[in-house]
PDB file of N, CA and C in Angstrom:
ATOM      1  N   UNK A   1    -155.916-165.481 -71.635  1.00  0.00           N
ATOM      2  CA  UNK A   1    -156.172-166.873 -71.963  1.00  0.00           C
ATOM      3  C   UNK A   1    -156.884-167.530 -70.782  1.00  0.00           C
ATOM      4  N   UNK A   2    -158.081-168.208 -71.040  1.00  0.00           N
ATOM      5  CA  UNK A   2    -158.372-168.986 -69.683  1.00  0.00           C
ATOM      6  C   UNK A   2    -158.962-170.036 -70.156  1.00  0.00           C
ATOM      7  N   UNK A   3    -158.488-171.103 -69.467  1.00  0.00           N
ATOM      8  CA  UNK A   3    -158.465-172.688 -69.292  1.00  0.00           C
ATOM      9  C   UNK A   3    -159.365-173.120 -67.962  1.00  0.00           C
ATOM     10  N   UNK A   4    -160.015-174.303 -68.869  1.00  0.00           N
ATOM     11  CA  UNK A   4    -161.087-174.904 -68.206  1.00  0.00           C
ATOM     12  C   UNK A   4    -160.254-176.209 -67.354  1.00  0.00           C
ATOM     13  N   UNK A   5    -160.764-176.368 -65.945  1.00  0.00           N
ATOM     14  CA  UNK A   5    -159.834-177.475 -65.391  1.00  0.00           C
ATOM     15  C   UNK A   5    -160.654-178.103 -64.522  1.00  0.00           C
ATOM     16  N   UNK A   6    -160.664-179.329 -64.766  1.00  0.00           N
ATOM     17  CA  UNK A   6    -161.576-180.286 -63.668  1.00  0.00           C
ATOM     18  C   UNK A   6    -161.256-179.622 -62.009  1.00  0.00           C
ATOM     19  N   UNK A   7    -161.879-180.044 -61.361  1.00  0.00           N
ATOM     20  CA  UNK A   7    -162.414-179.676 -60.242  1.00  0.00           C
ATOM     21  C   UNK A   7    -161.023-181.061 -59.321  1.00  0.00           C
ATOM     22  N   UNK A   8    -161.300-182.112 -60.110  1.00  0.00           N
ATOM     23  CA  UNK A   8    -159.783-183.401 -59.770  1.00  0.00           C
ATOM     24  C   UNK A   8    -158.960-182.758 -59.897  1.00  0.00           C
ATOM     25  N   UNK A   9    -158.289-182.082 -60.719  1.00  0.00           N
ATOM     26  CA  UNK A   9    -156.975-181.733 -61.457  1.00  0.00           C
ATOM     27  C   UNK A   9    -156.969-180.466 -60.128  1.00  0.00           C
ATOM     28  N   UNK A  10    -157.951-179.641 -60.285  1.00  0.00           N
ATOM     29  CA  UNK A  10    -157.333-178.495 -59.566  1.00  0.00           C
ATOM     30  C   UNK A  10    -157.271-179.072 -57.935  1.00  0.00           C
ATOM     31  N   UNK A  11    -157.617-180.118 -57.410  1.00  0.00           N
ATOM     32  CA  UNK A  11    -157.552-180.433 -56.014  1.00  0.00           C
ATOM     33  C   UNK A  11    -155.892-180.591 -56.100  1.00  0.00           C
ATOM     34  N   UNK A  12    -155.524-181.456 -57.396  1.00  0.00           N
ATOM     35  CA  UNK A  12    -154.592-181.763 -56.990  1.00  0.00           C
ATOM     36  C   UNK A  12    -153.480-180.554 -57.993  1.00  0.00           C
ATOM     37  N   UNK A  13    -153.863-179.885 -58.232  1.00  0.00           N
ATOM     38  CA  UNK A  13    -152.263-178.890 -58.509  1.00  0.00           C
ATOM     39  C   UNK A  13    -153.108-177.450 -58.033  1.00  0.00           C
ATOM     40  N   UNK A  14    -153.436-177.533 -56.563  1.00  0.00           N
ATOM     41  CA  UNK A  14    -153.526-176.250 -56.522  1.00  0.00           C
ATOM     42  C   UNK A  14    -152.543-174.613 -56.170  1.00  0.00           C
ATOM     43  N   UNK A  15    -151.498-175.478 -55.798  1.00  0.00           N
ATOM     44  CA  UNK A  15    -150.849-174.043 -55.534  1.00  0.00           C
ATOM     45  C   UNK A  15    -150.185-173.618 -56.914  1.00  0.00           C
ATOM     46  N   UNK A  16    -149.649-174.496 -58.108  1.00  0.00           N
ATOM     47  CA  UNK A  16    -149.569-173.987 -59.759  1.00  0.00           C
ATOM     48  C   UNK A  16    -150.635-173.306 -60.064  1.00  0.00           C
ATOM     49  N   UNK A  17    -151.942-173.520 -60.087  1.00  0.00           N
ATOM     50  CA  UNK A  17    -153.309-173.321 -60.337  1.00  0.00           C
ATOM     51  C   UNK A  17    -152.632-171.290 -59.993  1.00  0.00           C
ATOM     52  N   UNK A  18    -152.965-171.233 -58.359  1.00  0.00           N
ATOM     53  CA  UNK A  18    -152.622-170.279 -57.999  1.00  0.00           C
ATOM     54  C   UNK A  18    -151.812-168.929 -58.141  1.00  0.00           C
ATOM     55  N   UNK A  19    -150.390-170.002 -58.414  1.00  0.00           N
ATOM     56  CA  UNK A  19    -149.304-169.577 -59.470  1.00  0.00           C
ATOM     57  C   UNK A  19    -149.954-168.612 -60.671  1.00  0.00           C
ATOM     58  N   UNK A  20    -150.559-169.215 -61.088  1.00  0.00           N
ATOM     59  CA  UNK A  20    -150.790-169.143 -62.765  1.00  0.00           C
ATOM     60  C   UNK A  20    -152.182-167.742 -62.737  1.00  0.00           C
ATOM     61  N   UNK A  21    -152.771-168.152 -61.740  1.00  0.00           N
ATOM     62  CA  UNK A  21    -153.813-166.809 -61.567  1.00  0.00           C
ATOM     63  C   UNK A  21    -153.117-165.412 -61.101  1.00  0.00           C
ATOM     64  N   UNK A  22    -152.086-165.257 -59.930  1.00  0.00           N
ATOM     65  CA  UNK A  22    -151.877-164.356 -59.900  1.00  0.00           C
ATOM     66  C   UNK A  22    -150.856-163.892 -60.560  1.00  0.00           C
ATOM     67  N   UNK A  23    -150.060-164.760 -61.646  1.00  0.00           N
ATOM     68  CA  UNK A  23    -149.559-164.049 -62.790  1.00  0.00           C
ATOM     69  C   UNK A  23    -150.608-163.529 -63.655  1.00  0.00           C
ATOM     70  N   UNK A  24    -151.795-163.435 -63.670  1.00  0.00           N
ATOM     71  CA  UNK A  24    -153.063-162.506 -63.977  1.00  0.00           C
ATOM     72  C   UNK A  24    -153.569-163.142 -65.212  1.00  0.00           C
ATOM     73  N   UNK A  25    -153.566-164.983 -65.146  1.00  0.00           N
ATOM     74  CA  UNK A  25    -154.446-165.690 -65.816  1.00  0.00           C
ATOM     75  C   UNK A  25    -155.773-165.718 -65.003  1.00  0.00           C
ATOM     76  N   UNK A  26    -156.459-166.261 -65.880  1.00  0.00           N
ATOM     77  CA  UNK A  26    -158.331-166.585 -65.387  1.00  0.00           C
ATOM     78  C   UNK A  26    -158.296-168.017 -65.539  1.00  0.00           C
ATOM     79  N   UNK A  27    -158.642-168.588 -64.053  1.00  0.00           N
ATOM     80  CA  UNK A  27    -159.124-170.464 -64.372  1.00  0.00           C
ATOM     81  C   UNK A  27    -160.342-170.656 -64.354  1.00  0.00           C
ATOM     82  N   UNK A  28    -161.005-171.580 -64.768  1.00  0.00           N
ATOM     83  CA  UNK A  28    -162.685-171.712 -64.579  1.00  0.00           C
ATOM     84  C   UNK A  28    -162.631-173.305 -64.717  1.00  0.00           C
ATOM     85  N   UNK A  29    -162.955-173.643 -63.556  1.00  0.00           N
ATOM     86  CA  UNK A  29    -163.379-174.572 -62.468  1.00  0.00           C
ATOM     87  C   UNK A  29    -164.484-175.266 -63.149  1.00  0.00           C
ATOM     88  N   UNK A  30    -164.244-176.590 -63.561  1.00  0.00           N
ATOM     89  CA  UNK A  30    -165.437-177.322 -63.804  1.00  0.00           C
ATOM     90  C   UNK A  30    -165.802-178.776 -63.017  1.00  0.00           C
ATOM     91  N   UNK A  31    -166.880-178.996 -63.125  1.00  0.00           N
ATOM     92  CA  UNK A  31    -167.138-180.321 -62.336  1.00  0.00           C
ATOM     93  C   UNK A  31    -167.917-181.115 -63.125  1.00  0.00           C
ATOM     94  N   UNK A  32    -167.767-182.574 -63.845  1.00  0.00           N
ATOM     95  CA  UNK A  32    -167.952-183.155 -65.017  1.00  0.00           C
ATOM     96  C   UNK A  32    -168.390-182.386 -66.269  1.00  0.00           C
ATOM     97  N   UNK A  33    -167.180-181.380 -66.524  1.00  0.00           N
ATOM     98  CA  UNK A  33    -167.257-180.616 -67.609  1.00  0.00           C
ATOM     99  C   UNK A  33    -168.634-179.677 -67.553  1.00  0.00           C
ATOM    100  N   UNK A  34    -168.726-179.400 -66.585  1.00  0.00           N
ATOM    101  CA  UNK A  34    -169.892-178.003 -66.493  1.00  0.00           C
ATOM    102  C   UNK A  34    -169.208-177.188 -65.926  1.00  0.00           C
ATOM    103  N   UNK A  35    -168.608-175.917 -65.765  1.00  0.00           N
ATOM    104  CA  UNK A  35    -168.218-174.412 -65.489  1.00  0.00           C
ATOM    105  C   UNK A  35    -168.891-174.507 -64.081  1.00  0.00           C
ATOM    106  N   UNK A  36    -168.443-174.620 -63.082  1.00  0.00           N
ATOM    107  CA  UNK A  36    -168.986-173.859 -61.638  1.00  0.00           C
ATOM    108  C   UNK A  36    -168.349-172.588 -61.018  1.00  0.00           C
ATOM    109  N   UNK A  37    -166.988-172.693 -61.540  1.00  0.00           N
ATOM    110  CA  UNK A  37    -166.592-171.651 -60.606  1.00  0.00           C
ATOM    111  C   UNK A  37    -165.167-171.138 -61.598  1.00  0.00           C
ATOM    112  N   UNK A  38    -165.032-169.428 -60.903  1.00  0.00           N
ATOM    113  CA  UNK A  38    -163.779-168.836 -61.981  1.00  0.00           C
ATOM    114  C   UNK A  38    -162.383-168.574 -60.357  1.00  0.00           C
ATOM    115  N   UNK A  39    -161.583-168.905 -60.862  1.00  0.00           N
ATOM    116  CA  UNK A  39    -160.268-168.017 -60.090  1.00  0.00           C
ATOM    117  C   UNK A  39    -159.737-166.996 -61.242  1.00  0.00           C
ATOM    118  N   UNK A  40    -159.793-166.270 -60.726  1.00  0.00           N
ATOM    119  CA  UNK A  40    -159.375-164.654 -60.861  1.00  0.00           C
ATOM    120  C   UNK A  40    -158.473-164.049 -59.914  1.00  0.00           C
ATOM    121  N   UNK A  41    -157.467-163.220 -60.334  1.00  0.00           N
ATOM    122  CA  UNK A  41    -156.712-162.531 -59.531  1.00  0.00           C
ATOM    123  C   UNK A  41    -157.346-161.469 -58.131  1.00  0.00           C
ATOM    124  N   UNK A  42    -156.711-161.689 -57.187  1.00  0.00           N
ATOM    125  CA  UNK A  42    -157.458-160.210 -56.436  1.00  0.00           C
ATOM    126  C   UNK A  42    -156.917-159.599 -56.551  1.00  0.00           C
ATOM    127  N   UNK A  43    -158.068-158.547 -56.828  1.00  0.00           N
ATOM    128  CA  UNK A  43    -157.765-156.912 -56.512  1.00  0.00           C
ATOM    129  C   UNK A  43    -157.960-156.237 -55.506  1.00  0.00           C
ATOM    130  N   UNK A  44    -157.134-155.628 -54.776  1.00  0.00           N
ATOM    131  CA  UNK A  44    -157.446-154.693 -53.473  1.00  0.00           C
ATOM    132  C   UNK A  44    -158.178-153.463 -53.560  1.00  0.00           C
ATOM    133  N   UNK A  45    -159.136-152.882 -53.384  1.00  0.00           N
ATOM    134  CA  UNK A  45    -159.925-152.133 -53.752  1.00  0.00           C
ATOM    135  C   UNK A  45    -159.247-150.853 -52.907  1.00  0.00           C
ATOM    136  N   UNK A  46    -158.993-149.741 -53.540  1.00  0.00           N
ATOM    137  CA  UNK A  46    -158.355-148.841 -52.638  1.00  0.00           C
ATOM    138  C   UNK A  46    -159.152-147.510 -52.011  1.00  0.00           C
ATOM    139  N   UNK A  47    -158.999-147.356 -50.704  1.00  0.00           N
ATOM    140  CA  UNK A  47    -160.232-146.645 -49.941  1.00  0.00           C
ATOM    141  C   UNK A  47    -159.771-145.514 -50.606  1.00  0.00           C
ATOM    142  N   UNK A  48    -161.446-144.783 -51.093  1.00  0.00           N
ATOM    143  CA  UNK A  48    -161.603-143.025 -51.643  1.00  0.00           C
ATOM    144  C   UNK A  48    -160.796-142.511 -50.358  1.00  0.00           C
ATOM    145  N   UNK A  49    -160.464-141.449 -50.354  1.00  0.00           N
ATOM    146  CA  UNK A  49    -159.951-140.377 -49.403  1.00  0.00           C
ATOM    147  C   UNK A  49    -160.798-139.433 -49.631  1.00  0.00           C
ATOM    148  N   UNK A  50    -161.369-138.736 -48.902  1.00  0.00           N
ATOM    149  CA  UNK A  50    -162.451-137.775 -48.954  1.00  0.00           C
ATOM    150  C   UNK A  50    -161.537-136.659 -48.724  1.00  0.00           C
ATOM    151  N   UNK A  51    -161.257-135.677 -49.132  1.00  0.00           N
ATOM    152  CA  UNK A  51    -160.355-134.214 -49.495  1.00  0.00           C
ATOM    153  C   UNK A  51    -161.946-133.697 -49.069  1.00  0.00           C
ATOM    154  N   UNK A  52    -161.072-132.494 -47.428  1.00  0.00           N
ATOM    155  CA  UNK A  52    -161.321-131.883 -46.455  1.00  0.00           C
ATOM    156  C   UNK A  52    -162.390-132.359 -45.489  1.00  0.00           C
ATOM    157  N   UNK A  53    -162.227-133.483 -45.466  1.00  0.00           N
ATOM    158  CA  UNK A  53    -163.453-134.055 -44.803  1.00  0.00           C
ATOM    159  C   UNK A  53    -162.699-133.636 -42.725  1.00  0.00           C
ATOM    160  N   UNK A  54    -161.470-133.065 -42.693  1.00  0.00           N
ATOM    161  CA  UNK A  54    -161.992-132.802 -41.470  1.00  0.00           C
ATOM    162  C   UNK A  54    -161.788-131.006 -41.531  1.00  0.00           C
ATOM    163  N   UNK A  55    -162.470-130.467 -42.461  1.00  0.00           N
ATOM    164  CA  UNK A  55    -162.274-128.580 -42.900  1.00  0.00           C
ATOM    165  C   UNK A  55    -163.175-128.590 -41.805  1.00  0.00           C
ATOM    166  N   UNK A  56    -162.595-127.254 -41.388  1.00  0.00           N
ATOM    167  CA  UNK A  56    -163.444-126.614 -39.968  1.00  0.00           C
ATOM    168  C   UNK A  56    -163.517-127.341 -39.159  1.00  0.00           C
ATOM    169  N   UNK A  57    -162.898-128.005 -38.613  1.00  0.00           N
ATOM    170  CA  UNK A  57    -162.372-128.944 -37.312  1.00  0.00           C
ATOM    171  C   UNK A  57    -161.757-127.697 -36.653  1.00  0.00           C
ATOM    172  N   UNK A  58    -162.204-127.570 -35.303  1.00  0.00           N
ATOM    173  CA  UNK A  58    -160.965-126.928 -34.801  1.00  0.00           C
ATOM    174  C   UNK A  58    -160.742-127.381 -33.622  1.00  0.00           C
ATOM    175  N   UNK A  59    -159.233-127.143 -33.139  1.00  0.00           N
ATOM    176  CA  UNK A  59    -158.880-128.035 -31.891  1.00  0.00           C
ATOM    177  C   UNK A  59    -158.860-126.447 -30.555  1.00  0.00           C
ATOM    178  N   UNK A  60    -159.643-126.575 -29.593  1.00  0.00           N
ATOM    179  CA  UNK A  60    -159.339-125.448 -28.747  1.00  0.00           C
ATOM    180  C   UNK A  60    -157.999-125.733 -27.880  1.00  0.00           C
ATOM    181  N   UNK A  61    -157.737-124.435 -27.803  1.00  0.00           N
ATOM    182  CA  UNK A  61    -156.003-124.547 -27.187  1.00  0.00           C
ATOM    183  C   UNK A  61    -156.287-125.098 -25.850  1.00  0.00           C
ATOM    184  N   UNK A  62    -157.452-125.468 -24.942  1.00  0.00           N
ATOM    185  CA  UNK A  62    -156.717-126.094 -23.855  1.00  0.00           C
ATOM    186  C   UNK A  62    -156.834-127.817 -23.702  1.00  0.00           C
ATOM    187  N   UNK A  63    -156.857-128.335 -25.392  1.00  0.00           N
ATOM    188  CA  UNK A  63    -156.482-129.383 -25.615  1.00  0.00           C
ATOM    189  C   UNK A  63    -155.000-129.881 -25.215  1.00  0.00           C
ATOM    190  N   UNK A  64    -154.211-128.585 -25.559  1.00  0.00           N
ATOM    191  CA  UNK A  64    -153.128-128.682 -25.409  1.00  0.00           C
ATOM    192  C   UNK A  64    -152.180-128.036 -23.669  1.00  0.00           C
ATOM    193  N   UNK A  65    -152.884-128.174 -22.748  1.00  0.00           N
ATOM    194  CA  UNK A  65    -152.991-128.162 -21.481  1.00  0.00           C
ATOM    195  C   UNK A  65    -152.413-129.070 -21.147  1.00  0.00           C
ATOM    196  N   UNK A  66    -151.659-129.680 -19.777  1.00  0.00           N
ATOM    197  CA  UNK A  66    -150.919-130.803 -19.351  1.00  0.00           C
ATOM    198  C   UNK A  66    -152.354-130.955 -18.420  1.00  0.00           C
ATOM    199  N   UNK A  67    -152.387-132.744 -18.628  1.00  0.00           N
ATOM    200  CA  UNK A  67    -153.240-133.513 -17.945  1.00  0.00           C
ATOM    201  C   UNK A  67    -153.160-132.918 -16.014  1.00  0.00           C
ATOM    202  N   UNK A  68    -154.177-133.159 -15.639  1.00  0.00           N
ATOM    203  CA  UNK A  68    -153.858-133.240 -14.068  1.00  0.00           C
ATOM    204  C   UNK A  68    -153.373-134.590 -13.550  1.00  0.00           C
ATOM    205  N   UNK A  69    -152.839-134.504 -12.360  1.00  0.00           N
ATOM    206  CA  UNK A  69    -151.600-135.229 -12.283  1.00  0.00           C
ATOM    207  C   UNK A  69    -152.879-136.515 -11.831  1.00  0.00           C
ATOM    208  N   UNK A  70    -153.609-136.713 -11.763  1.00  0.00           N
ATOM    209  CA  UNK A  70    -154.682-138.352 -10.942  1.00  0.00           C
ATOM    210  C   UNK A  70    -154.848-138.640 -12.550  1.00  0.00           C
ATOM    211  N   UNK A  71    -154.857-137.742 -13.486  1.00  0.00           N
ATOM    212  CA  UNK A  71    -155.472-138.256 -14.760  1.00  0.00           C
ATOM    213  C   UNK A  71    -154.544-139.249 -15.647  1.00  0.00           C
ATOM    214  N   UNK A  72    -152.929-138.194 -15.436  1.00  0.00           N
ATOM    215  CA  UNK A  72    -151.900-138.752 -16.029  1.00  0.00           C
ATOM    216  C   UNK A  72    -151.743-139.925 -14.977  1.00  0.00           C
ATOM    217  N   UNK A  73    -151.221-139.985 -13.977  1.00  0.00           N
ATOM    218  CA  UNK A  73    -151.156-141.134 -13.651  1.00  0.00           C
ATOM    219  C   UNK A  73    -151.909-142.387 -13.967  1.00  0.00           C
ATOM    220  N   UNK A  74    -153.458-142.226 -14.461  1.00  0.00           N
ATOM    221  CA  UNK A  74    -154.552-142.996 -14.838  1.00  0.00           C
ATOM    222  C   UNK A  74    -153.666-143.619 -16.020  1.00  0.00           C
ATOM    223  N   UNK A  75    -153.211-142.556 -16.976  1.00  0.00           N
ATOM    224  CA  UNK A  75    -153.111-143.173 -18.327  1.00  0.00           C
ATOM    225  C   UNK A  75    -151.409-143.729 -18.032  1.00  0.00           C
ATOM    226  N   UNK A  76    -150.863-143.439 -17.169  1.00  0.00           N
ATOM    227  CA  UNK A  76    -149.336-144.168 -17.027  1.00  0.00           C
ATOM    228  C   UNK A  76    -149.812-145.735 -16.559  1.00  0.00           C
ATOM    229  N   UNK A  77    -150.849-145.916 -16.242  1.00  0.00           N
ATOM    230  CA  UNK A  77    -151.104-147.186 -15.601  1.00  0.00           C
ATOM    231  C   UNK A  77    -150.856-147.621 -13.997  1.00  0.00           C
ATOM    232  N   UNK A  78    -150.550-146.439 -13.184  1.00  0.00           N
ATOM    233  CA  UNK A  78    -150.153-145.921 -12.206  1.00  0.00           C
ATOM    234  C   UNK A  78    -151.569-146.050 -10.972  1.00  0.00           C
TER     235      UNK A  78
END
């Protein structure tokens, strides 16, 4: 269902207005009875995941090496 509502009316009941959209009505906004504008619910658009986008990555083992000690201290804030 969507209802046409002065541009007055919605200044002044806007958080019902609001109410009423994201219970997943449509308002459309008029200004001396001409249509300018719609409220519509948002939708969050949900990010693709790309499946194997990091295949053949490989980590070499002396990633996994202990820092030298001027380095670690760098990252202790030391």
């Amino acid at each position: 269902m969507t209802e046409t509502v002065n541009v007055h009316e919605a200044k002044t009941h806007l958080s019902k207005l609001l109410g009423r959209v994201e219970a997943g009505e449509e308002i459309i906004l008029a200004r001396a009875g001409k249509p300018c504008a719609r409220l519509v619910p948002y939708e969050q658009k949900q990010a693709r995941r790309r499946i194997g986008l990091l295949r053949g990555l490989e980590v070499p083992p002396e990633f996994f090496d202990p820092l030298p000690d001027d380095e670690l201290a760098e990252w202790e804030g030391e």
